[in-house]
C-alpha atoms as a PDB file:
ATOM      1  CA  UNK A   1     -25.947  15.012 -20.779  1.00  0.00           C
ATOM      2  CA  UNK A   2     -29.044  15.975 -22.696  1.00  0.00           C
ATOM      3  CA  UNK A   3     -27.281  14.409 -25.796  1.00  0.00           C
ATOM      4  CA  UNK A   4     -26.548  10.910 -23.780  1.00  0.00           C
ATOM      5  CA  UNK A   5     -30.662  11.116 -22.683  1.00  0.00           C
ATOM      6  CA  UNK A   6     -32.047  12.030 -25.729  1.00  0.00           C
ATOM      7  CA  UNK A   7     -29.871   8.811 -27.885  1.00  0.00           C
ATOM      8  CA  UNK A   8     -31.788   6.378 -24.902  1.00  0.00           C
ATOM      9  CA  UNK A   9     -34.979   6.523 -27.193  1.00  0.00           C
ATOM     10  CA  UNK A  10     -32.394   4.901 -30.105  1.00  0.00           C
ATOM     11  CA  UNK A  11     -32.396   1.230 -30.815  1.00  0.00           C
ATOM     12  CA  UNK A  12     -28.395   1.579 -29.754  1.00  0.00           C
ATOM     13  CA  UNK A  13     -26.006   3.607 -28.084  1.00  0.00           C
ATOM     14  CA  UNK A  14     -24.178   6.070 -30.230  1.00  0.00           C
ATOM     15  CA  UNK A  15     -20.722   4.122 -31.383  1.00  0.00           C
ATOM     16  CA  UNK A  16     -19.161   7.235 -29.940  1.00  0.00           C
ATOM     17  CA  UNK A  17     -19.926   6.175 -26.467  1.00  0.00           C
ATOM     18  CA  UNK A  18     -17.072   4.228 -24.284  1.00  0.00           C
ATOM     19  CA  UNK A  19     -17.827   0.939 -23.366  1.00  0.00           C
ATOM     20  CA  UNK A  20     -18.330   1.866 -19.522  1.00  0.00           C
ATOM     21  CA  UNK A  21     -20.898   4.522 -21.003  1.00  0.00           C
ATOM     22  CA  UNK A  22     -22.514   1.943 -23.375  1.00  0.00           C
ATOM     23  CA  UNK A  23     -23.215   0.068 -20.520  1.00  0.00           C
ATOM     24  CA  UNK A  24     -24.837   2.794 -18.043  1.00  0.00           C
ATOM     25  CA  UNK A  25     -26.966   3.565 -21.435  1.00  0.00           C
ATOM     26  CA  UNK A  26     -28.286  -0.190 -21.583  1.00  0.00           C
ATOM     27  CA  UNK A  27     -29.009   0.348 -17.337  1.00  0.00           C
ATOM     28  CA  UNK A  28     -30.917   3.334 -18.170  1.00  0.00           C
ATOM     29  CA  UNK A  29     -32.998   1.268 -20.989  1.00  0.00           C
ATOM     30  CA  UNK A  30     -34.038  -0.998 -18.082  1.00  0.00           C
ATOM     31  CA  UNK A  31     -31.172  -3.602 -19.616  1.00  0.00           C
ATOM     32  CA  UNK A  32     -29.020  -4.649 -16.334  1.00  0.00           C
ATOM     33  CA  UNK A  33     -28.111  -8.069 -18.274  1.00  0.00           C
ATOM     34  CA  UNK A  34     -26.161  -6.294 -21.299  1.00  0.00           C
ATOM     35  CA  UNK A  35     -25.072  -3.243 -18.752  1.00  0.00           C
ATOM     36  CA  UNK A  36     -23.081  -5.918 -16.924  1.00  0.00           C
ATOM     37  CA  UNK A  37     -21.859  -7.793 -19.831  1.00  0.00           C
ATOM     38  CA  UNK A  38     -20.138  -4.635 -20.859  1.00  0.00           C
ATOM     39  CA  UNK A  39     -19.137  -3.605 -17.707  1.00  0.00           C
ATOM     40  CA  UNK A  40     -17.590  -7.257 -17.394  1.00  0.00           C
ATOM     41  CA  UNK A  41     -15.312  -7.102 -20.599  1.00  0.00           C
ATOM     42  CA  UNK A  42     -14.140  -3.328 -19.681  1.00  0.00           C
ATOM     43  CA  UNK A  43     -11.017  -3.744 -17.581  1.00  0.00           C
ATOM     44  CA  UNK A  44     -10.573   0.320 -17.422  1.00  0.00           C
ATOM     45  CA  UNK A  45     -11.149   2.157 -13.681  1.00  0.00           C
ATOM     46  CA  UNK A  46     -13.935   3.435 -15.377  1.00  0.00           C
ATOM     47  CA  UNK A  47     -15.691  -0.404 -16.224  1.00  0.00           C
ATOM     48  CA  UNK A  48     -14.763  -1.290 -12.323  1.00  0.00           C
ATOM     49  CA  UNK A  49     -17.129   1.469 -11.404  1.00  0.00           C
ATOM     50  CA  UNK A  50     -19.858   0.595 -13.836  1.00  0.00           C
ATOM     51  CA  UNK A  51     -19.438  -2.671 -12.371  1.00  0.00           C
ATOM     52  CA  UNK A  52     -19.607  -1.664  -8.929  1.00  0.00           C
ATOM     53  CA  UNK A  53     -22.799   0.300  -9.469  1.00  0.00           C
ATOM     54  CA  UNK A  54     -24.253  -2.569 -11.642  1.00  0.00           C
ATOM     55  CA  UNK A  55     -23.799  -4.956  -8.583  1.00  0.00           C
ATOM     56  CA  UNK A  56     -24.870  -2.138  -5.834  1.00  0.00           C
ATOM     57  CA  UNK A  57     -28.006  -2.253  -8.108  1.00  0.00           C
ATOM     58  CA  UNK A  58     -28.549  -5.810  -8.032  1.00  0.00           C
ATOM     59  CA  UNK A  59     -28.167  -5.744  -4.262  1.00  0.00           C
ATOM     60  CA  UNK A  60     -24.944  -7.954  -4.045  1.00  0.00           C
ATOM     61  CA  UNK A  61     -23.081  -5.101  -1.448  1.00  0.00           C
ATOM     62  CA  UNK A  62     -20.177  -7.702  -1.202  1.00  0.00           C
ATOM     63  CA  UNK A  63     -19.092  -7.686  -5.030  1.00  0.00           C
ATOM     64  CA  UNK A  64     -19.804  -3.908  -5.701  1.00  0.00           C
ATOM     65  CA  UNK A  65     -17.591  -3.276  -2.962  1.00  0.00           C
ATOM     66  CA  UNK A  66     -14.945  -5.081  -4.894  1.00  0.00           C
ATOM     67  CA  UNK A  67     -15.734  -3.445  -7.964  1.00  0.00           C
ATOM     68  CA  UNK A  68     -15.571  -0.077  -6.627  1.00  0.00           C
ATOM     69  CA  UNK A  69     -11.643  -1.145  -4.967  1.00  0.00           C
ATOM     70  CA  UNK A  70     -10.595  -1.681  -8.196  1.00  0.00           C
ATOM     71  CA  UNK A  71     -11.767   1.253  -9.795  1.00  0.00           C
ATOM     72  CA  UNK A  72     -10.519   3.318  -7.083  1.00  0.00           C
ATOM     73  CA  UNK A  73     -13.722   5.030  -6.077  1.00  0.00           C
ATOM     74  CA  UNK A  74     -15.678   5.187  -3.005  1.00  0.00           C
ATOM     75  CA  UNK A  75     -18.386   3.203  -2.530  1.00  0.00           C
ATOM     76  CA  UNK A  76     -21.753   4.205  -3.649  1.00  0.00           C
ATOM     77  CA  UNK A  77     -24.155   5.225  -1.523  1.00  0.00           C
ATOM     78  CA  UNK A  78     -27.948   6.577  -1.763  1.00  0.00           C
ATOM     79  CA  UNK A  79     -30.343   6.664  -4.368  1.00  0.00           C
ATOM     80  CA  UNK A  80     -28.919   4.799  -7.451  1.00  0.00           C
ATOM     81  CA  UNK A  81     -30.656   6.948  -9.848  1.00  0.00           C
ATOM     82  CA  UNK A  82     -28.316  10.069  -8.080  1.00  0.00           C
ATOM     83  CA  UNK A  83     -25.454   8.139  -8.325  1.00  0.00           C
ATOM     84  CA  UNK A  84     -25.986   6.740 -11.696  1.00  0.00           C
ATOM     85  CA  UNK A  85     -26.434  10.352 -13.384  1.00  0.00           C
ATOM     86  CA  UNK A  86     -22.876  11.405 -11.373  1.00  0.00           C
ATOM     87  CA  UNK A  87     -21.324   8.543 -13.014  1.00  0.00           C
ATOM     88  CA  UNK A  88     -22.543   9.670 -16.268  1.00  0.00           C
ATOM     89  CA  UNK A  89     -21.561  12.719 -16.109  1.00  0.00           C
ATOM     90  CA  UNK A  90     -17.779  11.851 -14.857  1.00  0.00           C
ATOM     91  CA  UNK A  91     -17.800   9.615 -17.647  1.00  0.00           C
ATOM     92  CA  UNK A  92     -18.677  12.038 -20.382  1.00  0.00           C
ATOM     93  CA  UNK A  93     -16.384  15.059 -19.409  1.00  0.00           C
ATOM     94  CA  UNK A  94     -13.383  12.347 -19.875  1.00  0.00           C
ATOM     95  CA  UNK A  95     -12.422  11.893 -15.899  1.00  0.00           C
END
């Protein structure tokens, strides 16, 4: 986790990152625009839920809750900055 923070003060995200995590790095760089553009080309369970969050974000309730179907996870609730760093860390231990 301190490895993901510490690469957000990089022009880009390490190549080592998966797409899904690419994407939550460009959120945390204040980039929602190229978050969701990767998001949108990921069709893993883990890109759904990027996607979900993205649109939770955003405030359009209706489409994250369609995103987070099709990833298969509940949807998000509370603080986004909470949620965000849960997804992170799911997402870097491989689950």
């Amino acid at each position: 986790m301190a490895q993901f923070h510490e690469s957000l003060s990089a022009p880009k995200p390490p190549a080592s990152l998966s797409a899904a995590l690419a994407a939550l790095w460009h959120l945390e760089r204040g980039d929602w625009d190229q978050a969701h553009a990767l998001a949108q080309d990921d069709h893993s369970r883990a890109g759904a839920w990027v996607h979900a969050h993205l649109h939770r974000v955003e405030g359009d309730d209706w489409n994250a809750r369609y995103w987070y179907g099709r990833a298969g996870k509940p949807e998000g609730r509370g603080e986004f900055g909470v949620e965000r760093t849960a997804m992170i860390r799911t997402l870097l231990a491989g689950e």
